[in-house]
Protein backbone atom coordinates (compact mmCIF):
# COMPACT_ATOMS: atom_id res chain seq x y z
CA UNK A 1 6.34 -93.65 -36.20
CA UNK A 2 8.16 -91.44 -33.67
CA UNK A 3 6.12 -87.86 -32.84
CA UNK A 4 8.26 -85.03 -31.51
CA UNK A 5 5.95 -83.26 -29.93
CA UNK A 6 4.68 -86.67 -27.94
CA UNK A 7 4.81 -86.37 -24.14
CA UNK A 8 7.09 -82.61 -24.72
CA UNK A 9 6.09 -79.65 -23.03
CA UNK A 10 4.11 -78.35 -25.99
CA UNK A 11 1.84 -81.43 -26.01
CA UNK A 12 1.33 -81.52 -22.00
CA UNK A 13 0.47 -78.23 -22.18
CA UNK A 14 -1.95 -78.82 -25.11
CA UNK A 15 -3.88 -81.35 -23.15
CA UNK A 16 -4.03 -79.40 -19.95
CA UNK A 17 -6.81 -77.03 -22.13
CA UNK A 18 -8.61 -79.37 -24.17
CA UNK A 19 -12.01 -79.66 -22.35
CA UNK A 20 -10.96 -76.68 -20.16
CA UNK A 21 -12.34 -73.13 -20.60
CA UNK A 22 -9.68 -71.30 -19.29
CA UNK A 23 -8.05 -68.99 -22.07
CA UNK A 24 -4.47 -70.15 -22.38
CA UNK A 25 -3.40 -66.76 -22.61
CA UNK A 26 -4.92 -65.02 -19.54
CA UNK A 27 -1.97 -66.29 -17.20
CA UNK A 28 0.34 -64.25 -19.59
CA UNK A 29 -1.63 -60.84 -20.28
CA UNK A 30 -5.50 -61.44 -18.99
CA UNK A 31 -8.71 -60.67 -20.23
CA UNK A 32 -9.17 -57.26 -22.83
CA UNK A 33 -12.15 -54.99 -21.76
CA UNK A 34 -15.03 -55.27 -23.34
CA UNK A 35 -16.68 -52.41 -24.66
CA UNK A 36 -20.68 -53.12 -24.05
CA UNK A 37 -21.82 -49.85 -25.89
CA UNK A 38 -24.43 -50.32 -28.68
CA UNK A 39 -23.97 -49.93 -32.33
CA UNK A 40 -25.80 -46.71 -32.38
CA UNK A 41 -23.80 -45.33 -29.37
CA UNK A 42 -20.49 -46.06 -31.00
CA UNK A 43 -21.72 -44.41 -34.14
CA UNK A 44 -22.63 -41.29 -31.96
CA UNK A 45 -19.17 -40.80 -31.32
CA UNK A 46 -17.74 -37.94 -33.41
CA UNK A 47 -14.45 -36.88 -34.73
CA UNK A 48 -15.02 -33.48 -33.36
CA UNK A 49 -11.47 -31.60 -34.32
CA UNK A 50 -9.29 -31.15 -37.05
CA UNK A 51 -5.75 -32.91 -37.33
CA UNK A 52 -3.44 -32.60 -40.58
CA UNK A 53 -0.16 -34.06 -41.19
CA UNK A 54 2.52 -33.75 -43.95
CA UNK A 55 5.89 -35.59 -44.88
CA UNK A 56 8.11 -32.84 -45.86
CA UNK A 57 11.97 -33.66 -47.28
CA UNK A 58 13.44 -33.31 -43.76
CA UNK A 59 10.99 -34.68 -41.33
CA UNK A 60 6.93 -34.75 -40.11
CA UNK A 61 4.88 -31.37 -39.51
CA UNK A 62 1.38 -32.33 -37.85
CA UNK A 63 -1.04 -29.88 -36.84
CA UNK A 64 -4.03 -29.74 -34.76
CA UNK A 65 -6.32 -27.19 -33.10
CA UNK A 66 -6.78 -27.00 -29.26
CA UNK A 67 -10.37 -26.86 -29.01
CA UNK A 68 -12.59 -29.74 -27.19
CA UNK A 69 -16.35 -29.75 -27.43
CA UNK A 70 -19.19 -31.79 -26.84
CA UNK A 71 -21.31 -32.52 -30.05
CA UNK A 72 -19.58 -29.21 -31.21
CA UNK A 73 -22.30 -27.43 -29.41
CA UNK A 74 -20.88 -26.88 -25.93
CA UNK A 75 -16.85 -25.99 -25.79
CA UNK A 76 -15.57 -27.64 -22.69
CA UNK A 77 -11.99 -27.18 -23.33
CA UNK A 78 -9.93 -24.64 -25.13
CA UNK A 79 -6.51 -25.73 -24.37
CA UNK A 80 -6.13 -29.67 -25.85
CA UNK A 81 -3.00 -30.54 -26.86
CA UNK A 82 -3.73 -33.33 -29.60
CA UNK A 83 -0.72 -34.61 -30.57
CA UNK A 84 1.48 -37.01 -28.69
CA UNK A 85 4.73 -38.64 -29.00
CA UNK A 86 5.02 -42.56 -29.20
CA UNK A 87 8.42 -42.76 -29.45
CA UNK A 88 11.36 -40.44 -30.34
CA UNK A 89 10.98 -40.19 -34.07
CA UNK A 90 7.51 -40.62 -34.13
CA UNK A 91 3.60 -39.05 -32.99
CA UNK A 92 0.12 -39.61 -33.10
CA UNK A 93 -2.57 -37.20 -33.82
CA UNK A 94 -5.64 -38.07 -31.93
CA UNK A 95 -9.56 -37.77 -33.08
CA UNK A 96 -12.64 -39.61 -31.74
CA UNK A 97 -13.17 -40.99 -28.60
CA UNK A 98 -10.57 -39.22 -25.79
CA UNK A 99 -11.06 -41.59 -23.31
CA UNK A 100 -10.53 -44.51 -26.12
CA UNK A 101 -7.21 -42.59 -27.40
CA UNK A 102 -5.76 -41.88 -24.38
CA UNK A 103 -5.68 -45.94 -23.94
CA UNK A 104 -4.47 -46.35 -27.37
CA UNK A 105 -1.22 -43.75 -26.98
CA UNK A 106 -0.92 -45.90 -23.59
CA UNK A 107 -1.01 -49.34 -25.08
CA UNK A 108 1.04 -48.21 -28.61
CA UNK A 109 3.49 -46.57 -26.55
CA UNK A 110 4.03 -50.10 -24.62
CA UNK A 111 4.34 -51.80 -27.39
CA UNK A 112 6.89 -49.51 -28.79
CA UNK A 113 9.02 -49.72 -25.81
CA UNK A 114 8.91 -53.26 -25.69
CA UNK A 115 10.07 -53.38 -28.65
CA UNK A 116 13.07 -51.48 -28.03
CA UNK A 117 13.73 -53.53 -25.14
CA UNK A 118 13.93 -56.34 -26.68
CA UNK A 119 15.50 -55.65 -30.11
CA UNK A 120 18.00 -52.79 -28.91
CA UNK A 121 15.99 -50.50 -31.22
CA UNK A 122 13.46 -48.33 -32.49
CA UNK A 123 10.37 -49.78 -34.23
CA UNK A 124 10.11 -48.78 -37.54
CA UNK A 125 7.43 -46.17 -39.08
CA UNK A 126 5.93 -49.20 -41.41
CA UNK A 127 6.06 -51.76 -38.11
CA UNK A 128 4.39 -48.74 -35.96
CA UNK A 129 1.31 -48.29 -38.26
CA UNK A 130 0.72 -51.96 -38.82
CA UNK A 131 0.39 -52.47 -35.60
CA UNK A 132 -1.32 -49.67 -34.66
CA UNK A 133 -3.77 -50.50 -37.38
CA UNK A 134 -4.04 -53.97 -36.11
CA UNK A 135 -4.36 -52.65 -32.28
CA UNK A 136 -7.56 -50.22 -33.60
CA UNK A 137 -9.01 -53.24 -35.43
CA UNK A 138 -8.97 -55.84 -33.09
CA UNK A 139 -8.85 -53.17 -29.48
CA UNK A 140 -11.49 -51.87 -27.40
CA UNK A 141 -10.47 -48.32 -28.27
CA UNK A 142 -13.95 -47.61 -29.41
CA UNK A 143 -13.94 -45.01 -32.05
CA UNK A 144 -10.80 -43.26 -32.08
CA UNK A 145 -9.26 -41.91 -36.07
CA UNK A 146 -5.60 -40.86 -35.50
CA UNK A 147 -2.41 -39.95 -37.63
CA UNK A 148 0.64 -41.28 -37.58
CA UNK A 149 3.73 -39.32 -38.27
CA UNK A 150 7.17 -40.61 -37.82
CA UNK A 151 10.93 -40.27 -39.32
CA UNK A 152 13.25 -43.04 -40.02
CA UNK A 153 16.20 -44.57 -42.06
CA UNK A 154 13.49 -45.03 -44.71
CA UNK A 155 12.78 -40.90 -44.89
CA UNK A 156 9.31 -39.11 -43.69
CA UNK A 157 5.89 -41.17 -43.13
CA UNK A 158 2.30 -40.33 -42.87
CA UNK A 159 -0.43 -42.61 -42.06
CA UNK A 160 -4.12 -42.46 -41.70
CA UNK A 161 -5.58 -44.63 -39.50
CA UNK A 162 -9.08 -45.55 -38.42
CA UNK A 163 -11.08 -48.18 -36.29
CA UNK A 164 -11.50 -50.39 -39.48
CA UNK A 165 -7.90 -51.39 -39.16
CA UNK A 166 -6.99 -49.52 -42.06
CA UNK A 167 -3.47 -47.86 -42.85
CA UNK A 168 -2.80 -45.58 -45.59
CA UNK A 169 0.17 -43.84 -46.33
CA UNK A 170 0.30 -40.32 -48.04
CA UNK A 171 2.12 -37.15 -48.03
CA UNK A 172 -0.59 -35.23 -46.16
CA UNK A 173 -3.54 -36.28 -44.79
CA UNK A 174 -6.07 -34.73 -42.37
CA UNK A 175 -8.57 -36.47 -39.91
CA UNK A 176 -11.61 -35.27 -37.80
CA UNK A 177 -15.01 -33.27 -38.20
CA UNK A 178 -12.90 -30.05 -40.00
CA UNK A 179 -11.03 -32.95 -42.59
CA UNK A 180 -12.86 -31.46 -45.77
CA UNK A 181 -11.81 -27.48 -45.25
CA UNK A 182 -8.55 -29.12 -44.42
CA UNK A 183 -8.15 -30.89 -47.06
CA UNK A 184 -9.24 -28.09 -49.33
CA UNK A 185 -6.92 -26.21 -48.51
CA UNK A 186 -3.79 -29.23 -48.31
CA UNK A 187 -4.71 -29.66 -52.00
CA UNK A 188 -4.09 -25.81 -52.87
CA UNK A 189 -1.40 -25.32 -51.37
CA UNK A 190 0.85 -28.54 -50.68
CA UNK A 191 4.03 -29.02 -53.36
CA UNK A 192 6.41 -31.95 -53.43
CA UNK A 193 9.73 -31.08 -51.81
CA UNK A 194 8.51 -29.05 -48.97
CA UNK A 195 10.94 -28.32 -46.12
CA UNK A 196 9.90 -28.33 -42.76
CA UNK A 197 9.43 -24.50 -42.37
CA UNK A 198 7.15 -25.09 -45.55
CA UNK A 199 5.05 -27.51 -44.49
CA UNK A 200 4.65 -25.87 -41.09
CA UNK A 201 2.68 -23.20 -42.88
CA UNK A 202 0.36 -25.52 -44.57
CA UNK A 203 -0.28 -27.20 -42.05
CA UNK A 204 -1.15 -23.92 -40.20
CA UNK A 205 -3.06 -22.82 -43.24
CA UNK A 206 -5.11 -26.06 -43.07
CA UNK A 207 -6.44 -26.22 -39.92
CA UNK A 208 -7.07 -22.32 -39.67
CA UNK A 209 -9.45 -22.90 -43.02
CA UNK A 210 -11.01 -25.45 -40.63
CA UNK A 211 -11.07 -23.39 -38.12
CA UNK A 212 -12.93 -20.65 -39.70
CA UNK A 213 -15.77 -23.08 -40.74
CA UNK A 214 -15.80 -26.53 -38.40
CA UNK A 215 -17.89 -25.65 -34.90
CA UNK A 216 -16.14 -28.24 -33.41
CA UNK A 217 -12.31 -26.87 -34.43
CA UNK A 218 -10.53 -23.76 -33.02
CA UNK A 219 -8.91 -21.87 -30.19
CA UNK A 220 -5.22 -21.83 -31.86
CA UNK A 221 -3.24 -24.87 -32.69
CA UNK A 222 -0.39 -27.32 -31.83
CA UNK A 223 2.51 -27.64 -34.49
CA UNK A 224 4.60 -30.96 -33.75
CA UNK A 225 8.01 -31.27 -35.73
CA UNK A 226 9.07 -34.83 -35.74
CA UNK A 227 12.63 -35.78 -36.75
CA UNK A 228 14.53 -38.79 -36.50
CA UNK A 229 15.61 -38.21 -32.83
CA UNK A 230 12.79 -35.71 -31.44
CA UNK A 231 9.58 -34.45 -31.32
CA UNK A 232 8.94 -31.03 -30.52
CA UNK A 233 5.62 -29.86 -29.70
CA UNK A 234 4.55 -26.28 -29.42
CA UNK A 235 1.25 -24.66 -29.20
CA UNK A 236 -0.10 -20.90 -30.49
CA UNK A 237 -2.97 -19.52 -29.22
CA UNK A 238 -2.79 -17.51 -33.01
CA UNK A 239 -2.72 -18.35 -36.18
CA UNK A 240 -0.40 -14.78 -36.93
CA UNK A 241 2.38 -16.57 -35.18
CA UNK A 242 2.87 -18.90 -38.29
CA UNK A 243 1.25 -17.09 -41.30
């Protein structure tokens, strides 16, 4: 019986692999780095901020404070935007490893604009998270537990994301060692129906509750306002600029 794939490229290059141990994909996009920490040193890691996001009717507030610490002991910077955009309708809050995070904005963002490249347009909020979910899962980002906020023909989108390759979608969600005052106060005061304006305050109420009792959260905040063509970040070193 006649096989198609008999003596055709696919079959060649099949063989060329069979008792070799050359991955088949390196040639294309190479080895991943391996992350040789321990069990007990990933676990270490902590989520040492407070990040909060909310759908609202007319786009994404997030909302995160600007302080960086070590162990939420020793405050080594009091200025950290973080909050980034991905693409133009959509950002990621960051918590967990920095050095892991920055890698994973650097590889989501390349995936994004591939994407575009490709298909002519923007990757949806749904298509962003599962990947992102699947990039945390199977990544050497070590520990890193971000939100995802993004706008598109579909309405507003929150996601929670963490290294287990989970992704949940909410109206609000918070993230990071000041998550429980935040969400404390999310509960009280979040409605459905919130306009941007709105939500901007409860975000701003959330992480200043955190604020007040997380060591490891502080030093004023970043308020991102995502739309479906822009992300605007802007930073307060108060809390009486928004309440």
């Amino acid at each position: 019986m006649y096989n198609p794939s008999r003596g055709s490229d696919f079959a060649r290059n099949t063989a060329k692999f069979e008792d070799a141990t050359q991955n088949p994909y390196e040639p294309q996009v190479g080895e991943l780095p391996q992350n040789d920490m321990t069990e007990k040193e990933v676990n270490q890691i902590e989520s040492e901020t407070t990040i909060v996001g909310i759908a609202a009717d007319d786009g994404v507030i997030m909302a995160s404070d600007q302080r960086a610490s070590l162990g939420g002991r020793v405050i080594y910077n009091k200025d950290v935007q973080k909050v980034e955009e991905i693409q133009e309708n959509a950002a990621l809050a960051i918590s967990g490893s920095v050095g892991g995070a920055q890698s994973f904005i650097r590889s989501l963002r390349a995936e994004a604009n591939l994407y575009e490249a490709r298909r002519g347009e923007k990757m949806s909020i749904n298509a962003l998270a599962t990947i992102s979910a699947n990039m945390l899962r199977g990544g050497p980002f070590f520990v890193v537990v971000p939100i995802l906020g993004g706008v598109d023909e579909d309405g507003s989108h929150v996601y929670s994301l963490d290294p287990g390759g989970s992704s949940m979608q909410d109206d609000y969600t918070a993230q990071g060692s000041g998550m429980p005052y935040a969400l404390g106060s999310l509960e009280n005061n979040y409605e459905d129906g919130l306009t941007m304006d709105e939500a901007e305050t409860v975000a701003a109420k959330a992480v200043k509750a955190a604020s007040e009792r997380d060591a490891a959260s502080g030093n004023g905040i970043h308020i991102t306002r995502i739309t479906e063509n822009n992300v605007d970040i802007v930073g307060h070193e108060d809390f009486d600029d928004l309440l």
